[in-house]
C-alpha atoms as a PDB file:
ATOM      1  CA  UNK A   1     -90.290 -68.009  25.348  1.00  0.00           C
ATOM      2  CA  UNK A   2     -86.946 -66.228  25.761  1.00  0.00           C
ATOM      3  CA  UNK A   3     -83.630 -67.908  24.306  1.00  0.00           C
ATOM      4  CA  UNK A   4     -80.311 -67.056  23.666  1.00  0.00           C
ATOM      5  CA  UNK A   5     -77.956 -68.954  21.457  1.00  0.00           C
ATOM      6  CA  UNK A   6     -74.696 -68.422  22.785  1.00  0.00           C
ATOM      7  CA  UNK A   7     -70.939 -69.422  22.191  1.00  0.00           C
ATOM      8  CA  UNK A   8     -68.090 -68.773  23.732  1.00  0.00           C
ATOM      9  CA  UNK A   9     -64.039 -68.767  22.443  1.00  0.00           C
ATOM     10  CA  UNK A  10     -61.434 -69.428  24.932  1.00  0.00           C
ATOM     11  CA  UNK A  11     -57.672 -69.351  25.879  1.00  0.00           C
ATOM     12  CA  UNK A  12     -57.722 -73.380  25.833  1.00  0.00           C
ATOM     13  CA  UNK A  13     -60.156 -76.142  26.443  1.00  0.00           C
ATOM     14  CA  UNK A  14     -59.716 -76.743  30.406  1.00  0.00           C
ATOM     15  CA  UNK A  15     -60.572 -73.874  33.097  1.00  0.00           C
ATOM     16  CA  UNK A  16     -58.928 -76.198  35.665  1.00  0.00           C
ATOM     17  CA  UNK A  17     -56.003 -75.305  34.357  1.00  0.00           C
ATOM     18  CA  UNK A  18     -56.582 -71.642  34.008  1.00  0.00           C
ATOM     19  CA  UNK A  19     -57.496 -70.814  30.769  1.00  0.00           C
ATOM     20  CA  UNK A  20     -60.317 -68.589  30.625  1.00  0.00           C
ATOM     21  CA  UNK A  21     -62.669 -66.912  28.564  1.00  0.00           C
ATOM     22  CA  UNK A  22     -61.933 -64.240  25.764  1.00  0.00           C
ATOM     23  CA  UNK A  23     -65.043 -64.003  23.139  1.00  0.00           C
ATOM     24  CA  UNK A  24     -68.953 -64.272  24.058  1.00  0.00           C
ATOM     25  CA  UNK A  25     -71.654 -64.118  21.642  1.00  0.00           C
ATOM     26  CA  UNK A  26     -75.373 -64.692  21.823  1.00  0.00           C
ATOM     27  CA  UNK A  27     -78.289 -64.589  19.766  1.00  0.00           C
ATOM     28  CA  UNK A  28     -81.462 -63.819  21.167  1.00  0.00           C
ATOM     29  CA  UNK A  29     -85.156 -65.348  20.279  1.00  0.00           C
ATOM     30  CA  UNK A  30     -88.539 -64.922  21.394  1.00  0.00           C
ATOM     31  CA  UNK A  31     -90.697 -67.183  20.747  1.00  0.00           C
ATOM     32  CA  UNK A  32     -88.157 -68.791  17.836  1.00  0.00           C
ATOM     33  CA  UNK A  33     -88.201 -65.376  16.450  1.00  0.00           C
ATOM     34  CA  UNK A  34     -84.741 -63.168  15.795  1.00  0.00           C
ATOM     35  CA  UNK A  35     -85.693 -60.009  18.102  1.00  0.00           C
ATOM     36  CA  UNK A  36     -82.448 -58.043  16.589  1.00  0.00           C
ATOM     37  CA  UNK A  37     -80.802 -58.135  20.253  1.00  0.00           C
ATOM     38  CA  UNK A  38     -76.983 -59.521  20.415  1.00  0.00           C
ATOM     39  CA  UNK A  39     -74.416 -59.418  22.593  1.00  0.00           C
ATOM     40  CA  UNK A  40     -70.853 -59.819  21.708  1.00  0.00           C
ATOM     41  CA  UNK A  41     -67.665 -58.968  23.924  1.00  0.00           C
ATOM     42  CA  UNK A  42     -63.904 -59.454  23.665  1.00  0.00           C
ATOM     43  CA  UNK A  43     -62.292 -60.096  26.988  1.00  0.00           C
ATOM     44  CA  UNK A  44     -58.768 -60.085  28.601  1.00  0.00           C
ATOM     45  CA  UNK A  45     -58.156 -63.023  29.492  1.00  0.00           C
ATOM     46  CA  UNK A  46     -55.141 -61.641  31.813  1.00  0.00           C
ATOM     47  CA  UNK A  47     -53.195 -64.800  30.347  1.00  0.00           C
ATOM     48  CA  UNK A  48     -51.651 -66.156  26.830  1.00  0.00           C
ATOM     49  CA  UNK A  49     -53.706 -67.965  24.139  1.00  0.00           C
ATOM     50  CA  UNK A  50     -52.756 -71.436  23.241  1.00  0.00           C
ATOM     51  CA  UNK A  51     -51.384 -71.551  19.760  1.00  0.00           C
ATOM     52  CA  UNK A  52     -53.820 -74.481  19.452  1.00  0.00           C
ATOM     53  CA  UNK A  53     -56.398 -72.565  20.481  1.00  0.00           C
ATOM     54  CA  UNK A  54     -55.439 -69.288  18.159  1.00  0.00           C
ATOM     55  CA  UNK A  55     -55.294 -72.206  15.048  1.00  0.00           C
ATOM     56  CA  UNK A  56     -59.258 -72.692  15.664  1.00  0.00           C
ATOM     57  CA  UNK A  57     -60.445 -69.096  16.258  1.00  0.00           C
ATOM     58  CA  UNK A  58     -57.637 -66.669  15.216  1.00  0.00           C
ATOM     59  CA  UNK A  59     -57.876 -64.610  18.539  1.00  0.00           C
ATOM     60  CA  UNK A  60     -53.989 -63.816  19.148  1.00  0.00           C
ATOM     61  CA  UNK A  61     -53.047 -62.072  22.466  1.00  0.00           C
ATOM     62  CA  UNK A  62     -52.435 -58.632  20.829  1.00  0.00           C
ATOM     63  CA  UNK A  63     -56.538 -59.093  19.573  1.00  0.00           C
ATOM     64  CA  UNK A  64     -57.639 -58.590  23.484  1.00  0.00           C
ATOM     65  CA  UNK A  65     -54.508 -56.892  24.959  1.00  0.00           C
ATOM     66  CA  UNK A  66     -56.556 -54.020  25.113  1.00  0.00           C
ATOM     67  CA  UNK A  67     -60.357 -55.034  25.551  1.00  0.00           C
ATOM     68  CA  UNK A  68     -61.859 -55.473  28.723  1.00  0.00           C
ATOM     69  CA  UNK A  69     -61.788 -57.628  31.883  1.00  0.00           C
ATOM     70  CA  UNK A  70     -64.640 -60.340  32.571  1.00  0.00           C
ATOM     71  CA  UNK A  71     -65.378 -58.536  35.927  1.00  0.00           C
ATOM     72  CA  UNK A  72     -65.785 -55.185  33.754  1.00  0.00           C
ATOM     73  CA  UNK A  73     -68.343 -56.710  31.338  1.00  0.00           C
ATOM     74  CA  UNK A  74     -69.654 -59.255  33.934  1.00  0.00           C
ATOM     75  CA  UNK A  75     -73.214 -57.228  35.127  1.00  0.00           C
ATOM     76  CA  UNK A  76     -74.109 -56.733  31.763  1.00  0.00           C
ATOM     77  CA  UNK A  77     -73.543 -60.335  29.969  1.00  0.00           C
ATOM     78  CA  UNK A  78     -75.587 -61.711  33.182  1.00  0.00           C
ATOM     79  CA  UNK A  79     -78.459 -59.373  32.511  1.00  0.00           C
ATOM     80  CA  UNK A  80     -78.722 -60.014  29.267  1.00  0.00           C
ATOM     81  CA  UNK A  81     -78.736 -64.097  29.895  1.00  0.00           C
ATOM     82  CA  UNK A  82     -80.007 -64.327  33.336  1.00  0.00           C
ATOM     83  CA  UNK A  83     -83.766 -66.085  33.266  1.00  0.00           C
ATOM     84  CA  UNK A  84     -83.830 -67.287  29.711  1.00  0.00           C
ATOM     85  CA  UNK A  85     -83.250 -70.697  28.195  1.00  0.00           C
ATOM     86  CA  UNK A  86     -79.786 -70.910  26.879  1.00  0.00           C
ATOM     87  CA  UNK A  87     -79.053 -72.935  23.680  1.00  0.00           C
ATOM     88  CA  UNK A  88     -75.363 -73.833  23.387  1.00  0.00           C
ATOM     89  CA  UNK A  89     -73.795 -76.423  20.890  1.00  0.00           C
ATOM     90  CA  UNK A  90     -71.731 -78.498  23.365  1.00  0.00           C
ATOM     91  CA  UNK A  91     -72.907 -76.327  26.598  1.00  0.00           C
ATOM     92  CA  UNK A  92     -71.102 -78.212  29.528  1.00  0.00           C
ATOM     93  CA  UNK A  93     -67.993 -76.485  27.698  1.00  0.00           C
ATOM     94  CA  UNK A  94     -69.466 -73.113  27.101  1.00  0.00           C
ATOM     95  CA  UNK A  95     -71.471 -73.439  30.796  1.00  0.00           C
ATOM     96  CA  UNK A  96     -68.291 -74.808  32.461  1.00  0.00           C
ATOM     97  CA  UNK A  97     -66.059 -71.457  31.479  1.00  0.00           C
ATOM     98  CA  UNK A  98     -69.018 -69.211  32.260  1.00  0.00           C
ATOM     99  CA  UNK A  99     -69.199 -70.297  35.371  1.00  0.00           C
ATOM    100  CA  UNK A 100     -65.738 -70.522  36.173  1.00  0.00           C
ATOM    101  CA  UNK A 101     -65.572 -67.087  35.479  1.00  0.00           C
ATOM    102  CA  UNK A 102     -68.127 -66.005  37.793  1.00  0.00           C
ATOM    103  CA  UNK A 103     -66.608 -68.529  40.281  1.00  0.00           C
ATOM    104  CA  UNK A 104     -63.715 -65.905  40.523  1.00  0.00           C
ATOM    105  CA  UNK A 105     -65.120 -62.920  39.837  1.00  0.00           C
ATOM    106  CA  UNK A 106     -67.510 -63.628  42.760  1.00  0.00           C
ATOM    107  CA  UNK A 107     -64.743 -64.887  44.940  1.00  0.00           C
ATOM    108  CA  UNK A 108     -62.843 -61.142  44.137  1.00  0.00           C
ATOM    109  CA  UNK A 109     -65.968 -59.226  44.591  1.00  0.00           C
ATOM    110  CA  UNK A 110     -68.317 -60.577  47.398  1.00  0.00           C
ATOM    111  CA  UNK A 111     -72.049 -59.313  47.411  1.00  0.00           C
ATOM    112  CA  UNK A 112     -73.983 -59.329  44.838  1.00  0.00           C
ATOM    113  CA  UNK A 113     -73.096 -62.990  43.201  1.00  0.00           C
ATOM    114  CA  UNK A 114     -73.448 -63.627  40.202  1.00  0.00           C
ATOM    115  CA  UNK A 115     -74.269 -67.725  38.576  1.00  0.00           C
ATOM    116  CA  UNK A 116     -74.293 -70.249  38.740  1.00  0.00           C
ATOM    117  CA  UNK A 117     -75.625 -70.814  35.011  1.00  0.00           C
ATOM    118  CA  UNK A 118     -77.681 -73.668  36.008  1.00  0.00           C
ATOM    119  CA  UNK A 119     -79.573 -72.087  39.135  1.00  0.00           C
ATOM    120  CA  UNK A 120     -80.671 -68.449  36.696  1.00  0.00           C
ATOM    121  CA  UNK A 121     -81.181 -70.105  33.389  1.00  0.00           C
ATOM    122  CA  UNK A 122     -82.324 -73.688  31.509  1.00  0.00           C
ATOM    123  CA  UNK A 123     -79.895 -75.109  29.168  1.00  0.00           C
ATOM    124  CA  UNK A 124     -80.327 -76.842  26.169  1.00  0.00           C
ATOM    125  CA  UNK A 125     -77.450 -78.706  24.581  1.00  0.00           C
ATOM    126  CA  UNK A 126     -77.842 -78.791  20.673  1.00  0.00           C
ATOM    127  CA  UNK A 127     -75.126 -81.532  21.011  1.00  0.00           C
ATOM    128  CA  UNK A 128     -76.656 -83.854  22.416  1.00  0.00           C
ATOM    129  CA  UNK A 129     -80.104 -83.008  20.736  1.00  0.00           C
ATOM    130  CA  UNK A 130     -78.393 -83.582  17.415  1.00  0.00           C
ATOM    131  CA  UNK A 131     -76.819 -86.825  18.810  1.00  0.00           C
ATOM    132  CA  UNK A 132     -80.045 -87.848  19.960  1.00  0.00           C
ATOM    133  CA  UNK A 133     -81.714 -87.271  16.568  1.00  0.00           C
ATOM    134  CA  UNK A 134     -78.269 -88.508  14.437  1.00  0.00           C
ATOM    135  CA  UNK A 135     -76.963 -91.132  16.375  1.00  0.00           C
ATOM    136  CA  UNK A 136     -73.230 -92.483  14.740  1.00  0.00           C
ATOM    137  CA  UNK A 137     -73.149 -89.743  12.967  1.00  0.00           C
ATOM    138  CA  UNK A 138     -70.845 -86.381  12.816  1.00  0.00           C
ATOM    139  CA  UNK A 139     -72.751 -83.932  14.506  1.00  0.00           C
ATOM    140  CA  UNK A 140     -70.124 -81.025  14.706  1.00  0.00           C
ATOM    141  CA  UNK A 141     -71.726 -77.031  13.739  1.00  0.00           C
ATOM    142  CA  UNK A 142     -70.146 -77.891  10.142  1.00  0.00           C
ATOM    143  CA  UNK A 143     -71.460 -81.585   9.883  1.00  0.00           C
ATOM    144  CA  UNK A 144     -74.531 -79.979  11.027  1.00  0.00           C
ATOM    145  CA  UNK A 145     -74.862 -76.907   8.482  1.00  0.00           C
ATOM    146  CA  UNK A 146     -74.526 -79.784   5.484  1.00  0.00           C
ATOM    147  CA  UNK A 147     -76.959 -81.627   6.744  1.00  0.00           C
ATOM    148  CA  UNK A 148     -79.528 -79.357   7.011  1.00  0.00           C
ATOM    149  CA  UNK A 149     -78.450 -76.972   4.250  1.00  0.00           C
ATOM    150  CA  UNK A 150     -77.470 -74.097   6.401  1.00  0.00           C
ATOM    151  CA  UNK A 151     -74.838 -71.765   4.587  1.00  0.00           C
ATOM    152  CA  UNK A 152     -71.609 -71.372   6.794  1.00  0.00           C
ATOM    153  CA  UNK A 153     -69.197 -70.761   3.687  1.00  0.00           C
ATOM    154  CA  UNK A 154     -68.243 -67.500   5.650  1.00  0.00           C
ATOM    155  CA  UNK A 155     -67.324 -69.584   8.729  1.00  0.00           C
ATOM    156  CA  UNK A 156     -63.606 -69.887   8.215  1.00  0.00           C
ATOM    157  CA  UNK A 157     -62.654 -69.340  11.445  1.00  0.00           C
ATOM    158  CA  UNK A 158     -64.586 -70.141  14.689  1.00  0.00           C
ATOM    159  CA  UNK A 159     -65.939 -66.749  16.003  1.00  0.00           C
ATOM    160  CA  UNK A 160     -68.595 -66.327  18.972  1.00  0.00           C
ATOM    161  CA  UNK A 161     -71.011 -64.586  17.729  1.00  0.00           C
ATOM    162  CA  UNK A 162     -71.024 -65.639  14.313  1.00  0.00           C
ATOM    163  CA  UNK A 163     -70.888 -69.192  15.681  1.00  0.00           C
ATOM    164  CA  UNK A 164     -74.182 -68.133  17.877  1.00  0.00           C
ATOM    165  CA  UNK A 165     -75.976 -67.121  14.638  1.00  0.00           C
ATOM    166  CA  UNK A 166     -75.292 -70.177  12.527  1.00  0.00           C
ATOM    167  CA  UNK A 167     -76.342 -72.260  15.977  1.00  0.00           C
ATOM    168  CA  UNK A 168     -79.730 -70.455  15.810  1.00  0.00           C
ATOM    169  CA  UNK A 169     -80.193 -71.299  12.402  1.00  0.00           C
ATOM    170  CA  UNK A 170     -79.368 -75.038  13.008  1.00  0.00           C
ATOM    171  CA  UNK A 171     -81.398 -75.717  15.789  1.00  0.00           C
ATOM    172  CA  UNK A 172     -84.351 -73.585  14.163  1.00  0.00           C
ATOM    173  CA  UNK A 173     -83.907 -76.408  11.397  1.00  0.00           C
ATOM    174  CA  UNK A 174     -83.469 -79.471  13.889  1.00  0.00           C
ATOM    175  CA  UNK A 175     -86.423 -78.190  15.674  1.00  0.00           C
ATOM    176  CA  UNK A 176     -89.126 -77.899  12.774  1.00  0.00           C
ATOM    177  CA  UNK A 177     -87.816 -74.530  11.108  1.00  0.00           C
ATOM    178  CA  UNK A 178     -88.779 -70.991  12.044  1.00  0.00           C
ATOM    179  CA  UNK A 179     -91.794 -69.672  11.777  1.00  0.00           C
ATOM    180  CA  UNK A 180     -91.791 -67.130   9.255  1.00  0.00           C
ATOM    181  CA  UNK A 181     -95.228 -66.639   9.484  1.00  0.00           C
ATOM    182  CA  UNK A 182     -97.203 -66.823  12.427  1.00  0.00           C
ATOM    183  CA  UNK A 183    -100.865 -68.074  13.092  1.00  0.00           C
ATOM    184  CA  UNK A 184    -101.495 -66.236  15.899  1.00  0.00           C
ATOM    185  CA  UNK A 185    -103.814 -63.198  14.555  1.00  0.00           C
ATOM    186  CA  UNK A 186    -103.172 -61.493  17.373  1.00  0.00           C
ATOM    187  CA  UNK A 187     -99.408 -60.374  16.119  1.00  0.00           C
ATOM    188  CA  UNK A 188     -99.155 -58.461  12.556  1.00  0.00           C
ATOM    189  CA  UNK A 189     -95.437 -58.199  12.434  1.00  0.00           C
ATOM    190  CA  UNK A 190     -91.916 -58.977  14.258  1.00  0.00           C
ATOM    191  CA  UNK A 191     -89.630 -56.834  15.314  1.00  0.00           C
ATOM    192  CA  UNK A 192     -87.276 -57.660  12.648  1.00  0.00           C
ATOM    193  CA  UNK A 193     -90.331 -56.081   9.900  1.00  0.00           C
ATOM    194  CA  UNK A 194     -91.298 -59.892   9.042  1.00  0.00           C
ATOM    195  CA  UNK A 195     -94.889 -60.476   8.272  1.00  0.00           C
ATOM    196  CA  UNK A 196     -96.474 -62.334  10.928  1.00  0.00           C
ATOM    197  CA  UNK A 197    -100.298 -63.697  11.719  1.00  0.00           C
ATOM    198  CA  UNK A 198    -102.789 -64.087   9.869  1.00  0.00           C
ATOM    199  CA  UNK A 199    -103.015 -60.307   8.888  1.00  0.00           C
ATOM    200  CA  UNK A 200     -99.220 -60.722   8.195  1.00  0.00           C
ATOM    201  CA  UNK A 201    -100.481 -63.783   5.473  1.00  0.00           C
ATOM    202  CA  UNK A 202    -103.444 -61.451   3.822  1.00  0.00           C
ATOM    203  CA  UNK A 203    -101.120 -58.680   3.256  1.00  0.00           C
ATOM    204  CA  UNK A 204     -98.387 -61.008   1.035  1.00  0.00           C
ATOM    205  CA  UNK A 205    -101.214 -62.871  -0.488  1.00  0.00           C
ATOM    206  CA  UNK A 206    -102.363 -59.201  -1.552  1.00  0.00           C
ATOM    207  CA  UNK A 207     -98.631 -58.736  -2.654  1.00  0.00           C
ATOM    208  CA  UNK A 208     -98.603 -61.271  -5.381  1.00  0.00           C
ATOM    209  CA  UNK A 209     -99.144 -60.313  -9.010  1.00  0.00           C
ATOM    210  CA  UNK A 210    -102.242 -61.540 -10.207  1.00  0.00           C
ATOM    211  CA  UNK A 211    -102.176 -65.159 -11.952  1.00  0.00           C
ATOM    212  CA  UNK A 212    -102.370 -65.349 -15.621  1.00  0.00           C
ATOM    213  CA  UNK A 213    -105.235 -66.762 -17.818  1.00  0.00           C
ATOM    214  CA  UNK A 214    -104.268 -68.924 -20.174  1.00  0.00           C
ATOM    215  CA  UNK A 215    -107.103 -70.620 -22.678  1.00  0.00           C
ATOM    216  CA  UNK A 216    -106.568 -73.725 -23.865  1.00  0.00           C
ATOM    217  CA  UNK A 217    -105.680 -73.962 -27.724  1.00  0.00           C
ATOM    218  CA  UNK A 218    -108.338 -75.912 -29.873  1.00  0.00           C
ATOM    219  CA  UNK A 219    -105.884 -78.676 -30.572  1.00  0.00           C
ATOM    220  CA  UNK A 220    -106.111 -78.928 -26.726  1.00  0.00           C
ATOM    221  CA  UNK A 221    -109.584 -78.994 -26.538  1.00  0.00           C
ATOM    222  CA  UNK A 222    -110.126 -81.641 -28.882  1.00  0.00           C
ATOM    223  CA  UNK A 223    -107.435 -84.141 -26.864  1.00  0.00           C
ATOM    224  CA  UNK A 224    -109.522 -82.771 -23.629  1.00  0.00           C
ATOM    225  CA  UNK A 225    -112.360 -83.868 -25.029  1.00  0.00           C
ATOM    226  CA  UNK A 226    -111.230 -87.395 -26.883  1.00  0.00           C
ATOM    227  CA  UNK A 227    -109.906 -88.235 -23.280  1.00  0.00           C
ATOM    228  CA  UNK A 228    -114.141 -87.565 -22.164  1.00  0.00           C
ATOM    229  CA  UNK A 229    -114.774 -89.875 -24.885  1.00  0.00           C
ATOM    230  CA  UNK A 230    -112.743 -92.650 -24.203  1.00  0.00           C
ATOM    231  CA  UNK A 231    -113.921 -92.240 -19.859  1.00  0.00           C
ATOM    232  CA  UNK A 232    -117.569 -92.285 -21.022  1.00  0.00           C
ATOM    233  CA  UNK A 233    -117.006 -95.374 -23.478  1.00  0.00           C
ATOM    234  CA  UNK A 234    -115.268 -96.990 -20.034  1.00  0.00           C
ATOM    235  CA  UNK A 235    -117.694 -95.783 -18.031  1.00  0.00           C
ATOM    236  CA  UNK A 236    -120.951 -95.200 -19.118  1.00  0.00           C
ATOM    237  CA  UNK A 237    -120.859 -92.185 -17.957  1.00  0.00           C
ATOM    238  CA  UNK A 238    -118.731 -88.770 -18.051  1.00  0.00           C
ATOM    239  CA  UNK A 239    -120.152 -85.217 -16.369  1.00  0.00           C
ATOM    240  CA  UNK A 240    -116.980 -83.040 -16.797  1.00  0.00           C
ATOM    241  CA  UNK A 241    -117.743 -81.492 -19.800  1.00  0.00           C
ATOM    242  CA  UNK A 242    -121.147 -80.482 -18.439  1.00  0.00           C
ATOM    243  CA  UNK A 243    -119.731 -78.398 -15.425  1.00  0.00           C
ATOM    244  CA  UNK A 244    -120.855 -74.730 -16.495  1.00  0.00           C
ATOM    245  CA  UNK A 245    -116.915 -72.987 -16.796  1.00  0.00           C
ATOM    246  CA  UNK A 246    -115.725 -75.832 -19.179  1.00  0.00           C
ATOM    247  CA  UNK A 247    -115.889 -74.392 -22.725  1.00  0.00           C
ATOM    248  CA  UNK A 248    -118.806 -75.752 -25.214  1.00  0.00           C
ATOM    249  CA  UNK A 249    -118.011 -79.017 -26.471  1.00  0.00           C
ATOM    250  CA  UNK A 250    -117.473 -78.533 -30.296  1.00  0.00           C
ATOM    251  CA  UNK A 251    -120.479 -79.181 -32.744  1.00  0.00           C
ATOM    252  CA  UNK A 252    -121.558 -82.545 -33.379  1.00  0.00           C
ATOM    253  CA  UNK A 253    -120.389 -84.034 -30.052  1.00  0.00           C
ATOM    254  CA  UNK A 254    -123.829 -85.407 -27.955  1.00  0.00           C
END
């Protein structure tokens, strides 16, 4: 299964009233594992920032004066979403600006149309998964991160991408964590170089130093063997010390 966790920053929070995107990033999975693939893109947004919205990402207008138009990047952010399941914290937002964008850029352009999300790709809101799973509680990235021990200390700012890779590690977590190692024998190791399948398993087991062997002191053999006593006095009857690895009971004992 193909997924990309994507985010998006924007001009403001409404594309109804024109603000528009100017930061993707996304994250992709296969089959919950981190293939290495990302895409990230600054965009014009051919209009000012909100100072509200530069006060939550610190994207200023000079930051994209120069970087590309949506319709520039457009082809290659679709082919790098189109038929996968998307995973978006909050995704009528994210969804709602993505395909806003394509709204217009199809409107400019004609033939070949591009979106909508919905009709090229699943979506799966971690919002309302974690609101589902949490219900009354805070279930914002951050709230989220504490409460399943994610580290975000480096998140001081809200950034796309970086936002897409602590989402990835979140819903990994709310979803039964990733699996670092798989059970399918047919796969030896991930792309990323992670030891996978059963082979994967053998060759850390093979990896570990061996264990040490450490003999019991005769002060601890005698309290091993006063604890026999008192279970055969309780019991009637004890058959540990007779198992053929223990060490020979010491002289006089029956």
């Amino acid at each position: 299964m193909r997924q990309i966790i994507l985010d998006t920053e924007t001009t403001g929070i409404d594309p109804k009233e024109g603000h528009r995107l100017i930061e993707i990033g996304a994250v992709e999975m296969v089959n919950r594992r981190f293939t290495g693939n990302t895409y990230h893109q600054y965009i014009n947004p051919q209009r000012d920032i909100e100072a509200e919205a530069v006060g939550v990402h610190g994207i200023t207008n000079e930051r994209v004066a120069d970087e590309p138009l949506f319709a520039e990047v457009a082809d290659a952010f679709w082919a790098f979403i189109a038929g996968a399941e998307l995973v978006i914290h909050n995704a009528p937002f994210d969804v709602g600006f993505i395909d806003h964008e394509l709204n217009m850029l199809n409107a400019q352009r004609g033939e070949p149309k591009l979106g909508p999300v919905a009709a090229h790709c699943s979506v799966l809101d971690t919002l309302k998964m974690a609101r589902d799973l949490h219900p009354g509680q805070r279930n914002s990235l951050d709230a989220l991160c504490k409460r399943y021990e994610i580290d975000n200390g480096h998140r001081v700012l809200h950034g796309a991408l970086l936002d897409a890779e602590i989402l990835a590690e979140v819903y990994l977590a709310m979803t039964g964590g990733q699996t670092a190692l798989s059970l399918d024998a047919s796969n030896t190791t991930g792309k990323s170089g992670e030891a996978s399948g059963s082979a994967g398993i053998r060759r850390l087991s093979s990896q570990r130093p061996p264990l040490a062997t450490v003999a019991p002191s005769d002060n601890e053999l005698a309290a091993h063997f006063a604890k026999l006593d008192g279970i055969r006095e309780a019991a009637g009857q004890c058959n540990w010390d007779a198992l053929s690895n223990w060490p020979a009971a010491p002289q006089g004992r029956d």
